[in-house]
ModelCIF file with pLDDT and N, C-alpha, C, O atoms, coordinates in Angstrom:
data_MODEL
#
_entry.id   MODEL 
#
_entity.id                         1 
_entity.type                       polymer 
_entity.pdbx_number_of_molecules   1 
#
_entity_poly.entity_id                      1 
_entity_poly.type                           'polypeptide(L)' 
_entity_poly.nstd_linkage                   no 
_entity_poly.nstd_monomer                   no 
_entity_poly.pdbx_seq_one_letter_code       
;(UNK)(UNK)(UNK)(UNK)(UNK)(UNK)(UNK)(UNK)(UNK)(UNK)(UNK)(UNK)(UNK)(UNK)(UNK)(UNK)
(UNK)(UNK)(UNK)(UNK)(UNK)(UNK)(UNK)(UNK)(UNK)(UNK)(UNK)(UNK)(UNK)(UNK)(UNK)(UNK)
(UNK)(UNK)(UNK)(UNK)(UNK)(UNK)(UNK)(UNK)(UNK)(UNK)(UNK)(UNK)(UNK)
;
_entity_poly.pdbx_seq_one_letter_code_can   XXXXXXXXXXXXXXXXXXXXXXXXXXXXXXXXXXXXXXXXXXXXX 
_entity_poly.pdbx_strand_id                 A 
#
loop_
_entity_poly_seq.entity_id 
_entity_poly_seq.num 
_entity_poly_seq.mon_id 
_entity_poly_seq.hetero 
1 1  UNK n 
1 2  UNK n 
1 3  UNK n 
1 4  UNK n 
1 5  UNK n 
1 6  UNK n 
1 7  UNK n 
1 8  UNK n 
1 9  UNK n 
1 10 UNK n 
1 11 UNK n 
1 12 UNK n 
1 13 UNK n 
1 14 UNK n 
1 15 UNK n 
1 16 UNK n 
1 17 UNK n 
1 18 UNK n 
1 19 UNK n 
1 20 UNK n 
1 21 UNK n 
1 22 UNK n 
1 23 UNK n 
1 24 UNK n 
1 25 UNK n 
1 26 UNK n 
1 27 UNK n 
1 28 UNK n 
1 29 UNK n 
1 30 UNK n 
1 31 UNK n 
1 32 UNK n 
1 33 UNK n 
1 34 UNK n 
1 35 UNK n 
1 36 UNK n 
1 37 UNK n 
1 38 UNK n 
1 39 UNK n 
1 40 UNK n 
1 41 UNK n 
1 42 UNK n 
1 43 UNK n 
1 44 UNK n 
1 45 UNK n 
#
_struct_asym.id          A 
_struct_asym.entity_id   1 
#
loop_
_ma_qa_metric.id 
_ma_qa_metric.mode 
_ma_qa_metric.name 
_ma_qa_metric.software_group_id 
_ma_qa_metric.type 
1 global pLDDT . pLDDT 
2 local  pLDDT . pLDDT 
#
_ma_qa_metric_global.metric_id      1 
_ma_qa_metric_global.metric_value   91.53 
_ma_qa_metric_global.model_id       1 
_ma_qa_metric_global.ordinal_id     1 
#
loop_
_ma_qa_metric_local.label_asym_id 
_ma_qa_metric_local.label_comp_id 
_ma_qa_metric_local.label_seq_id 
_ma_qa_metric_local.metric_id 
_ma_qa_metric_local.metric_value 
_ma_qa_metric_local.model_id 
_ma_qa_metric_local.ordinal_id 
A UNK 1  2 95.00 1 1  
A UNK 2  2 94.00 1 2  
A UNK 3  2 94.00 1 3  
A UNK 4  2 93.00 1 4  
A UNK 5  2 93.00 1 5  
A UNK 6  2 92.00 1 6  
A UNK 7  2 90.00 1 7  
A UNK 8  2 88.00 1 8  
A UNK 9  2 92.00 1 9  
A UNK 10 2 94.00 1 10 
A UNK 11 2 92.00 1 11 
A UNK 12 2 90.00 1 12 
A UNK 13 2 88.00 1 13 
A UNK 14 2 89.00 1 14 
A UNK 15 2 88.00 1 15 
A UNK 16 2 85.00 1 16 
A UNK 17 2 86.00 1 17 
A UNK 18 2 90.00 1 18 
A UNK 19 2 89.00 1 19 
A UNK 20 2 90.00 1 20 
A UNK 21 2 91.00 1 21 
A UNK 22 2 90.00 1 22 
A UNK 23 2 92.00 1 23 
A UNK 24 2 86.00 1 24 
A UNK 25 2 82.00 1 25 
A UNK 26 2 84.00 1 26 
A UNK 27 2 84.00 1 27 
A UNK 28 2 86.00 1 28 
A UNK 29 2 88.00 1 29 
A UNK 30 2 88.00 1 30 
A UNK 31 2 91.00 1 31 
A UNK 32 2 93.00 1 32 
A UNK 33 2 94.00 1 33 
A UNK 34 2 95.00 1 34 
A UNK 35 2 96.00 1 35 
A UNK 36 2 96.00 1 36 
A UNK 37 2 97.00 1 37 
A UNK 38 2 97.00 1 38 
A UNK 39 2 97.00 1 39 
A UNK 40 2 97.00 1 40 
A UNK 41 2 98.00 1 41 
A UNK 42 2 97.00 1 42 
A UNK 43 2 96.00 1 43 
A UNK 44 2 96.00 1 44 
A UNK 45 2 96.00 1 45 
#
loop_
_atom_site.group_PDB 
_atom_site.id 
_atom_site.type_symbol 
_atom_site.label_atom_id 
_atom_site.label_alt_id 
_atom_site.label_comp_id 
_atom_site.label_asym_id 
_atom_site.label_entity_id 
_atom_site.label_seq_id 
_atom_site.pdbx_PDB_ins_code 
_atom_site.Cartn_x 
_atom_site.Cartn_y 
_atom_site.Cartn_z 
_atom_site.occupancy 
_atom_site.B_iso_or_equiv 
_atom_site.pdbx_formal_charge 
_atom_site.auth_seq_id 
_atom_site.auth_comp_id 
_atom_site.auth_asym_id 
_atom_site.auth_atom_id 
_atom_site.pdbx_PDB_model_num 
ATOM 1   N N  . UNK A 1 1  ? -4.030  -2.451  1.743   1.00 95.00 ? 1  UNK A N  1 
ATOM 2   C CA . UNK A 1 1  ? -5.020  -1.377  1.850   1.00 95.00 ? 1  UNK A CA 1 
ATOM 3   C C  . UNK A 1 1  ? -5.174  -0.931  3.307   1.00 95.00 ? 1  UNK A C  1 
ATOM 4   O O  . UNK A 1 1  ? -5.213  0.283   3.506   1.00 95.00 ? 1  UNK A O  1 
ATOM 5   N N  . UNK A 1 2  ? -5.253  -1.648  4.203   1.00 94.00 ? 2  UNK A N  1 
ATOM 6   C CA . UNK A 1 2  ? -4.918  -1.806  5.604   1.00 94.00 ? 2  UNK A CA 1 
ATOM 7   C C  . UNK A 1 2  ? -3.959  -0.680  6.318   1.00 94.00 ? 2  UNK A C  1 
ATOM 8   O O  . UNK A 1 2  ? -4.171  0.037   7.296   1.00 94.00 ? 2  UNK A O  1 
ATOM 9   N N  . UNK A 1 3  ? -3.064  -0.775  5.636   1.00 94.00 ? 3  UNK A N  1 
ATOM 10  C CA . UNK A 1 3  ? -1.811  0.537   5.960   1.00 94.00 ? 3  UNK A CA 1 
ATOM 11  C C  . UNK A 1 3  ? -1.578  1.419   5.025   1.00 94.00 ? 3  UNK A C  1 
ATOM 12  O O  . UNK A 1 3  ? -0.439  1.623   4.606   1.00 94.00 ? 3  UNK A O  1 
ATOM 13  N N  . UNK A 1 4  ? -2.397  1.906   4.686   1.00 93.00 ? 4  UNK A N  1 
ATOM 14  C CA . UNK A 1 4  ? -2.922  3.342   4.077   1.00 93.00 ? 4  UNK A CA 1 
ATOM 15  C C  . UNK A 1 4  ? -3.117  4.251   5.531   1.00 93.00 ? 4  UNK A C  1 
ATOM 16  O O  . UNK A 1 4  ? -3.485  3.784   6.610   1.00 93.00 ? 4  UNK A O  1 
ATOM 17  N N  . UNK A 1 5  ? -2.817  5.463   5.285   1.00 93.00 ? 5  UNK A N  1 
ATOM 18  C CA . UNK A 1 5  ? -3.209  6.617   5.967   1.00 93.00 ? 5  UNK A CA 1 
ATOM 19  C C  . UNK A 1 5  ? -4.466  7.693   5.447   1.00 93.00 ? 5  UNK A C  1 
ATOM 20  O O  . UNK A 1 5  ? -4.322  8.118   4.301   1.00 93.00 ? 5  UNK A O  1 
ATOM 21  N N  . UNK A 1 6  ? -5.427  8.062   6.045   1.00 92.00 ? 6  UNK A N  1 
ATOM 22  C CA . UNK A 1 6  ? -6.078  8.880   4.957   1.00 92.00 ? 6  UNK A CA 1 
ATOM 23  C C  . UNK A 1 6  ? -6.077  9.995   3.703   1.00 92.00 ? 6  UNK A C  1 
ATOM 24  O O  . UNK A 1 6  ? -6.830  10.343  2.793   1.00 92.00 ? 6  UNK A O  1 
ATOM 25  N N  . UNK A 1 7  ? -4.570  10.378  4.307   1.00 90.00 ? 7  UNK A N  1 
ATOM 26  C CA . UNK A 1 7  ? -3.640  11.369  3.408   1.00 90.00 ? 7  UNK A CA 1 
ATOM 27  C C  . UNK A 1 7  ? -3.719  10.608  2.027   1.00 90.00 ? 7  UNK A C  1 
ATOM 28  O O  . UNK A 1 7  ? -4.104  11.064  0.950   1.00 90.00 ? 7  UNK A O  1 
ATOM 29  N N  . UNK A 1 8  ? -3.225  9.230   2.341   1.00 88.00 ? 8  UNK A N  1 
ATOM 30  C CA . UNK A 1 8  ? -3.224  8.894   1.005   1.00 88.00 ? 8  UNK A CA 1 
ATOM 31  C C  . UNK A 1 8  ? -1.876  8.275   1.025   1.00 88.00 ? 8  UNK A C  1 
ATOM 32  O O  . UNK A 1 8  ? -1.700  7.592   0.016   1.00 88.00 ? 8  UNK A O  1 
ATOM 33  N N  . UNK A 1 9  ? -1.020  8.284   1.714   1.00 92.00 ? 9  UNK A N  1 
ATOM 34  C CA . UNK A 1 9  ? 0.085   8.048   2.130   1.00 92.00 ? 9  UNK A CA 1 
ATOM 35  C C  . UNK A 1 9  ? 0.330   6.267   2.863   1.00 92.00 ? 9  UNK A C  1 
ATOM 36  O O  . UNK A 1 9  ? -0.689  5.799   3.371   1.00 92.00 ? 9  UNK A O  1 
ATOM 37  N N  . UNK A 1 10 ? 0.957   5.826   2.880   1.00 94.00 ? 10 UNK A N  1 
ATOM 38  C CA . UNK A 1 10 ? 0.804   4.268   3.342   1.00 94.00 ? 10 UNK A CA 1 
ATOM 39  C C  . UNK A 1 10 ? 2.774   4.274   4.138   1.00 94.00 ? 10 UNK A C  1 
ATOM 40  O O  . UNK A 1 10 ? 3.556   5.226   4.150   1.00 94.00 ? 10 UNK A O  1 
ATOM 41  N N  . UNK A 1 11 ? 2.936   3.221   4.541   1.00 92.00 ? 11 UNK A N  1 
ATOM 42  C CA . UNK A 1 11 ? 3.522   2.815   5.703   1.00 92.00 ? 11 UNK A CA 1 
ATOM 43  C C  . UNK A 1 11 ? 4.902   2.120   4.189   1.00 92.00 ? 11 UNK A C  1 
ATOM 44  O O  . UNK A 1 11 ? 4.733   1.266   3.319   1.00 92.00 ? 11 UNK A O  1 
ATOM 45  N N  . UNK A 1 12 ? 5.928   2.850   4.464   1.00 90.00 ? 12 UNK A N  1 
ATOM 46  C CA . UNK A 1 12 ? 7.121   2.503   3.463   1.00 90.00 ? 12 UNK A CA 1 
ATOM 47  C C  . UNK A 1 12 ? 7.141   0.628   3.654   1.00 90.00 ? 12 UNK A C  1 
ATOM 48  O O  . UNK A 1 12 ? 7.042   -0.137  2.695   1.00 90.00 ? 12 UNK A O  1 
ATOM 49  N N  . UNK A 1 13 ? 7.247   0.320   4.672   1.00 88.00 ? 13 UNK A N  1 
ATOM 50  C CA . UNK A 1 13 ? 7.486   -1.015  5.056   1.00 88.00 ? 13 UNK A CA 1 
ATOM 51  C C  . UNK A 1 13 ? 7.050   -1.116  6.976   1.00 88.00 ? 13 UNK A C  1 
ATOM 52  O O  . UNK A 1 13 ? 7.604   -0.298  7.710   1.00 88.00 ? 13 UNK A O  1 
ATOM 53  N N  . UNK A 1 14 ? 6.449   -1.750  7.354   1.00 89.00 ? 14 UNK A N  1 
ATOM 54  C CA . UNK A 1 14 ? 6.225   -2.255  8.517   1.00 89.00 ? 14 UNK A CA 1 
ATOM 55  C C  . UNK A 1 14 ? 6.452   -3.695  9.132   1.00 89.00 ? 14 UNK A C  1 
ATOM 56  O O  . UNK A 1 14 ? 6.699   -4.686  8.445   1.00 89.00 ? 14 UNK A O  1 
ATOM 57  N N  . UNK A 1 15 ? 6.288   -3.691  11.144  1.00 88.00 ? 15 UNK A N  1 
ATOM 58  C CA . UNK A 1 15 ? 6.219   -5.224  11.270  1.00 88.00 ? 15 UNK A CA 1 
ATOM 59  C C  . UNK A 1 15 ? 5.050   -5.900  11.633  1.00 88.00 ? 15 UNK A C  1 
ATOM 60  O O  . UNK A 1 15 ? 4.171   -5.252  12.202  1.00 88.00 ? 15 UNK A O  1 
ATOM 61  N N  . UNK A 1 16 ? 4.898   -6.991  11.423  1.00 85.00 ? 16 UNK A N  1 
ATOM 62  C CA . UNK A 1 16 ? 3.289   -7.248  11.519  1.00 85.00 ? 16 UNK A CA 1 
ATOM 63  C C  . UNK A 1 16 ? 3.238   -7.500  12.642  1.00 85.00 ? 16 UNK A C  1 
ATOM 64  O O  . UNK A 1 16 ? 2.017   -7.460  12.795  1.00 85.00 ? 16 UNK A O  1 
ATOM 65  N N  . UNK A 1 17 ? 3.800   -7.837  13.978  1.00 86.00 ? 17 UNK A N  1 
ATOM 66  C CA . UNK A 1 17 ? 3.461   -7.750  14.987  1.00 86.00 ? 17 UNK A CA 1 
ATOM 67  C C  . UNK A 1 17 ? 3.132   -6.594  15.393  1.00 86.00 ? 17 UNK A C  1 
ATOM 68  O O  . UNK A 1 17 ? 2.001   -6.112  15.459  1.00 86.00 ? 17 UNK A O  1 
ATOM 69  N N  . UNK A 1 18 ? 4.333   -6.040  15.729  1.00 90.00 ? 18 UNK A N  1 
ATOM 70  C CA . UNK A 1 18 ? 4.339   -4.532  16.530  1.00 90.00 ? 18 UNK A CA 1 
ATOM 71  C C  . UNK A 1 18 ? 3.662   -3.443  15.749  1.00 90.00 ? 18 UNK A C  1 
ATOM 72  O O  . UNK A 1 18 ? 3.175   -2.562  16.456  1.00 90.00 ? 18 UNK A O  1 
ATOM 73  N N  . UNK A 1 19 ? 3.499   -3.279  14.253  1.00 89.00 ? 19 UNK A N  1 
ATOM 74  C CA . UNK A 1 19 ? 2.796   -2.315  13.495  1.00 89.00 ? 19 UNK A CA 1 
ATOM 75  C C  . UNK A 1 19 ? 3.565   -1.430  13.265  1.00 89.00 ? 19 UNK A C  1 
ATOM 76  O O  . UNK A 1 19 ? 3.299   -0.388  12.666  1.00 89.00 ? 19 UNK A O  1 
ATOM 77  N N  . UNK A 1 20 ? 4.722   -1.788  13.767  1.00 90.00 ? 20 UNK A N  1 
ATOM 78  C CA . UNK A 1 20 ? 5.560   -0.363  13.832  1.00 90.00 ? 20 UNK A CA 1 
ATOM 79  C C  . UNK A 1 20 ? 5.869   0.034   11.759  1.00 90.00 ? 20 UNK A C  1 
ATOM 80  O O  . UNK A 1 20 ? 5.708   -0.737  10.813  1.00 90.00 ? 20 UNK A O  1 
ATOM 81  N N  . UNK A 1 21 ? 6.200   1.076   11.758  1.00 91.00 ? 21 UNK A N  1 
ATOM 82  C CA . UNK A 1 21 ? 6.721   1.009   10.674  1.00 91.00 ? 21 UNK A CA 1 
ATOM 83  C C  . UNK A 1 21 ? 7.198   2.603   9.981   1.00 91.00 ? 21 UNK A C  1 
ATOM 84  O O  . UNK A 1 21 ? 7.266   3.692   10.551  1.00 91.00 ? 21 UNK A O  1 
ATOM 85  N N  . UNK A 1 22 ? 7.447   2.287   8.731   1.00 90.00 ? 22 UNK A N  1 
ATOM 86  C CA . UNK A 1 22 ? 8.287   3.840   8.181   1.00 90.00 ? 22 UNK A CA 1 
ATOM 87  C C  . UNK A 1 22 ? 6.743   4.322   7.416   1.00 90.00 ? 22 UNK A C  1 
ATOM 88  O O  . UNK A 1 22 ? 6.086   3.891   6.469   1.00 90.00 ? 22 UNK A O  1 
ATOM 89  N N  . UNK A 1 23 ? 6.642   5.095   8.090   1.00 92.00 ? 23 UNK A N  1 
ATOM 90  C CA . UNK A 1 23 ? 5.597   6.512   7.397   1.00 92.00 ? 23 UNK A CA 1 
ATOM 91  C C  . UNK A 1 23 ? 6.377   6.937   6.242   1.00 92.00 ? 23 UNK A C  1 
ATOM 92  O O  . UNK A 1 23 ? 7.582   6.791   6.448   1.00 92.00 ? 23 UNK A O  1 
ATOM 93  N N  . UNK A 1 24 ? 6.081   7.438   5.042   1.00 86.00 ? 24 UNK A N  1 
ATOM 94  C CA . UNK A 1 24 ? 6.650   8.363   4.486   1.00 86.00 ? 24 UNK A CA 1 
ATOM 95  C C  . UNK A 1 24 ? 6.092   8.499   2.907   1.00 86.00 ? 24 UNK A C  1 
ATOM 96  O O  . UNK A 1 24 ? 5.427   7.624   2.355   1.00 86.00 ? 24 UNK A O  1 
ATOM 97  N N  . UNK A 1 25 ? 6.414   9.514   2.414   1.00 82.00 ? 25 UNK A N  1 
ATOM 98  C CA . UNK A 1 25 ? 5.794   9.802   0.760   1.00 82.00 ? 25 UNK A CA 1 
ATOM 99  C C  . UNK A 1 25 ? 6.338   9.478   -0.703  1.00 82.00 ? 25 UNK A C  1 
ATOM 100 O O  . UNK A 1 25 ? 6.176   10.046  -1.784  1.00 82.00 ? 25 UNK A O  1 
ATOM 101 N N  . UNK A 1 26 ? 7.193   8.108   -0.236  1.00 84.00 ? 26 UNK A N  1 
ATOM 102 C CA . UNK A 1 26 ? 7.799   7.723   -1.601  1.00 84.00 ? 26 UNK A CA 1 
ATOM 103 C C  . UNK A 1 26 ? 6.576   7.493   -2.543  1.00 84.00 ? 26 UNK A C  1 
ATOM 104 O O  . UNK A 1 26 ? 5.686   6.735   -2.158  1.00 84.00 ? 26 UNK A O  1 
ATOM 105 N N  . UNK A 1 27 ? 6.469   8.206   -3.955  1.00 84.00 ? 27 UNK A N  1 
ATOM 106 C CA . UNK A 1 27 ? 5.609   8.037   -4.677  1.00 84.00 ? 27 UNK A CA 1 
ATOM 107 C C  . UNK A 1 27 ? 5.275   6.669   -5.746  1.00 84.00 ? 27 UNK A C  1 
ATOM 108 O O  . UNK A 1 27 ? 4.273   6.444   -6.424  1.00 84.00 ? 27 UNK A O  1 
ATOM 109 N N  . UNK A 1 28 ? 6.499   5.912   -5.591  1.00 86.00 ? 28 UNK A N  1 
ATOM 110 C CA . UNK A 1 28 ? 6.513   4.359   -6.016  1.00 86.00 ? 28 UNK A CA 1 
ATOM 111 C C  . UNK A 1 28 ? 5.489   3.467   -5.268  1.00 86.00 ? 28 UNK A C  1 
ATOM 112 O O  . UNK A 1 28 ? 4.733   2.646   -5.789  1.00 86.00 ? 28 UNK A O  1 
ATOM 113 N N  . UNK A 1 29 ? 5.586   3.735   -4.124  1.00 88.00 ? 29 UNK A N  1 
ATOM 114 C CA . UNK A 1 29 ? 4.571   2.866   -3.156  1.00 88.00 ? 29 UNK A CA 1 
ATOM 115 C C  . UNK A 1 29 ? 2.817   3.225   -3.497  1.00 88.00 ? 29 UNK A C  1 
ATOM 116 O O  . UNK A 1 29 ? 1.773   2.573   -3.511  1.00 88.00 ? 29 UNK A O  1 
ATOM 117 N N  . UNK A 1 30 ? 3.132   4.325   -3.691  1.00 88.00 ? 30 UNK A N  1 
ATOM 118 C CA . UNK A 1 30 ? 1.512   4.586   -4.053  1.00 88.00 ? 30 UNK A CA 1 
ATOM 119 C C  . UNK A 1 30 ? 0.845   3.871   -5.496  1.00 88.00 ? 30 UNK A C  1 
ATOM 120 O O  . UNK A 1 30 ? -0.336  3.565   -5.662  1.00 88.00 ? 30 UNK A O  1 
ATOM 121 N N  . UNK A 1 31 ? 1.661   3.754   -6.200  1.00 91.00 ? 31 UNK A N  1 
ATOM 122 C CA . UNK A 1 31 ? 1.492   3.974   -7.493  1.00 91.00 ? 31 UNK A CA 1 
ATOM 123 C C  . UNK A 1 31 ? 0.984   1.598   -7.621  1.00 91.00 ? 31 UNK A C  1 
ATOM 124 O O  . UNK A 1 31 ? 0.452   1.053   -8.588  1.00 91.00 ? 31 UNK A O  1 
ATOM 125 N N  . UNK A 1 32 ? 1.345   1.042   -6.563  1.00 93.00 ? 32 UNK A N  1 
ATOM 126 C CA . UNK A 1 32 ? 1.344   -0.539  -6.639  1.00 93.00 ? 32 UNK A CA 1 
ATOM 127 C C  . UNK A 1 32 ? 0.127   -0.977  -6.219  1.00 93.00 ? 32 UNK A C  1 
ATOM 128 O O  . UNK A 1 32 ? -0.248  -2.120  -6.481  1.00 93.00 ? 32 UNK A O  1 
ATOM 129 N N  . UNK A 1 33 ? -0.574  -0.166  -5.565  1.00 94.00 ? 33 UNK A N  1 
ATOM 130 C CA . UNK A 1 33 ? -1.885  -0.779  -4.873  1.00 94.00 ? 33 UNK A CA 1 
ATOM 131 C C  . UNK A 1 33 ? -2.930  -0.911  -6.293  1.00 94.00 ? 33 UNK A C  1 
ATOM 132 O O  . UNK A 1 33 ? -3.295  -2.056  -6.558  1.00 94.00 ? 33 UNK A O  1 
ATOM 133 N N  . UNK A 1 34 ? -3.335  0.033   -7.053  1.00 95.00 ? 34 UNK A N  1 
ATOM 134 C CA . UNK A 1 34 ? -4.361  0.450   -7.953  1.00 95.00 ? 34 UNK A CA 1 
ATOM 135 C C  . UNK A 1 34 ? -3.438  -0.673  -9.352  1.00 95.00 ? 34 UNK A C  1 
ATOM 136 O O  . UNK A 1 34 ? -4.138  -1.147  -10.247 1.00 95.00 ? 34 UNK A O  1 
ATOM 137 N N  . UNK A 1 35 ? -2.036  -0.926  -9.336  1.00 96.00 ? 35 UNK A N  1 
ATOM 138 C CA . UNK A 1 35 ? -1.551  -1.922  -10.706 1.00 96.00 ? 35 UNK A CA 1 
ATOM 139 C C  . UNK A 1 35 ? -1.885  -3.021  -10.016 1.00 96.00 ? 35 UNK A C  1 
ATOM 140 O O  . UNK A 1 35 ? -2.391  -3.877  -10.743 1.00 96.00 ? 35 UNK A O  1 
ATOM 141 N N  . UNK A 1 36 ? -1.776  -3.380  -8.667  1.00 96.00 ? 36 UNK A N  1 
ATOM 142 C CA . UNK A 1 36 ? -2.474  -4.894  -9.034  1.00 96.00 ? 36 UNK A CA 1 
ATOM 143 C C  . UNK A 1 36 ? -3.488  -5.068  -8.507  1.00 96.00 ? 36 UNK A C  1 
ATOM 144 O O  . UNK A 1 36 ? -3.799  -6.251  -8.374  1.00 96.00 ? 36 UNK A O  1 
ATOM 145 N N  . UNK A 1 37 ? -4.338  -4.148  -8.038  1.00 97.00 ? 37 UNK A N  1 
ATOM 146 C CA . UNK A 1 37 ? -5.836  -4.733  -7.712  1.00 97.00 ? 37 UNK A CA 1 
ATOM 147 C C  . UNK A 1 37 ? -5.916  -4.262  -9.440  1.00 97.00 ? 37 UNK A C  1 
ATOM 148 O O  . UNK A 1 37 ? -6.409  -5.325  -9.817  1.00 97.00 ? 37 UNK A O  1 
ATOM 149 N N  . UNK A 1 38 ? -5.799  -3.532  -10.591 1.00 97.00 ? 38 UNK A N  1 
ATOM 150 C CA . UNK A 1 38 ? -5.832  -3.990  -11.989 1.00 97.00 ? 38 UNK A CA 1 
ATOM 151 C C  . UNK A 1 38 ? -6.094  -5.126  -12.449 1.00 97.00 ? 38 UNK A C  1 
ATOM 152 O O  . UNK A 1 38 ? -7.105  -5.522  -13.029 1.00 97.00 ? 38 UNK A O  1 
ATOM 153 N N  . UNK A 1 39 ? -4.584  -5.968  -12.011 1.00 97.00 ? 39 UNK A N  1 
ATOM 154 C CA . UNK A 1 39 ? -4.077  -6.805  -12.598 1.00 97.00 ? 39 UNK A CA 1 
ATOM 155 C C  . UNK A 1 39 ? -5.050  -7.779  -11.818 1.00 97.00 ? 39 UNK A C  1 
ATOM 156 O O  . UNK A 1 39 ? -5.613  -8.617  -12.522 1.00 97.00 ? 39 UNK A O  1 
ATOM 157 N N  . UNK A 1 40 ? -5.276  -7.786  -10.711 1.00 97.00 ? 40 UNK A N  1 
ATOM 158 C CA . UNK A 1 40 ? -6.076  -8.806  -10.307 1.00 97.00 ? 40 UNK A CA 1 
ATOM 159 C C  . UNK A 1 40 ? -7.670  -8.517  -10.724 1.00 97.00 ? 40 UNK A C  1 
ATOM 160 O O  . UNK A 1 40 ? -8.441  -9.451  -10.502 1.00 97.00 ? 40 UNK A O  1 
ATOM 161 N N  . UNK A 1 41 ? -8.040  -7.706  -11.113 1.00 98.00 ? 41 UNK A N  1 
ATOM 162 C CA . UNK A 1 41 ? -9.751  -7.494  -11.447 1.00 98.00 ? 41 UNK A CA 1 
ATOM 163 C C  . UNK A 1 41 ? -9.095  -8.542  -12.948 1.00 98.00 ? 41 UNK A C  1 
ATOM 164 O O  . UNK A 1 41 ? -9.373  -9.737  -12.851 1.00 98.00 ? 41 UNK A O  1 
ATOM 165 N N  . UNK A 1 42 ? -8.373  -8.170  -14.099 1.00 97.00 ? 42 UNK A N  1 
ATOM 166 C CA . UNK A 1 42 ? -8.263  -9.065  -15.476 1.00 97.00 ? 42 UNK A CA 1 
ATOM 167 C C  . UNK A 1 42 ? -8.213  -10.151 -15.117 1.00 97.00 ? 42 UNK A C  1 
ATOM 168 O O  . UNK A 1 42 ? -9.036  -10.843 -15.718 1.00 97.00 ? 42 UNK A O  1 
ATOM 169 N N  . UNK A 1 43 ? -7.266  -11.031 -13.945 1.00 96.00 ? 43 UNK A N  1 
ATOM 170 C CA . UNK A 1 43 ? -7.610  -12.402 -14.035 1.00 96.00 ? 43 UNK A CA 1 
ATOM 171 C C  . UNK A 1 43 ? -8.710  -12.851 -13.541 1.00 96.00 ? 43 UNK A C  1 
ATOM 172 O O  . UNK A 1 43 ? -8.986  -14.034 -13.738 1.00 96.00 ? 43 UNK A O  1 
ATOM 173 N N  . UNK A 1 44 ? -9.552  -12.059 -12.822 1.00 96.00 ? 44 UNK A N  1 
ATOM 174 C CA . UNK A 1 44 ? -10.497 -12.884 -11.700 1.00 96.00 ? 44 UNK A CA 1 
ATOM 175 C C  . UNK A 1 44 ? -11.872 -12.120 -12.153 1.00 96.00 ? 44 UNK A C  1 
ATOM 176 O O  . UNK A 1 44 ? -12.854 -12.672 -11.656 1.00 96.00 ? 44 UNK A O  1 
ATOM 177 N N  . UNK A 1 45 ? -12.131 -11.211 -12.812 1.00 96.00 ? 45 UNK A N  1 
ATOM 178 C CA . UNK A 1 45 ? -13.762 -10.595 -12.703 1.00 96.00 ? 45 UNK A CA 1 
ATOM 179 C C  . UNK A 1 45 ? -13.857 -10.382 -11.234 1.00 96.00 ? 45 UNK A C  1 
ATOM 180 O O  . UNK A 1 45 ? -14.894 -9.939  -10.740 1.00 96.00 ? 45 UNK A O  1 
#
């Protein structure tokens, strides 16, 4: 959630030191944040 942009857009892959990373609008990446905070609200309440 952290490397989200406000666009809505998030960081393709980054490094955790440097932060560096690939900007860009692959629509697969968006689509993983909201399936497992899902998947994690069913196991956990």
């Amino acid at each position: 959630a952290r490397h989200q942009f406000k666009d809505g857009s998030v960081y393709h892959w980054w490094h955790p030191i440097t932060e560096i990373g690939l900007h860009n609008n692959m629509s697969d990446n968006l689509l993983w944040l909201p399936f497992v905070v899902a998947n994690y609200l069913a196991e956990t309440d």
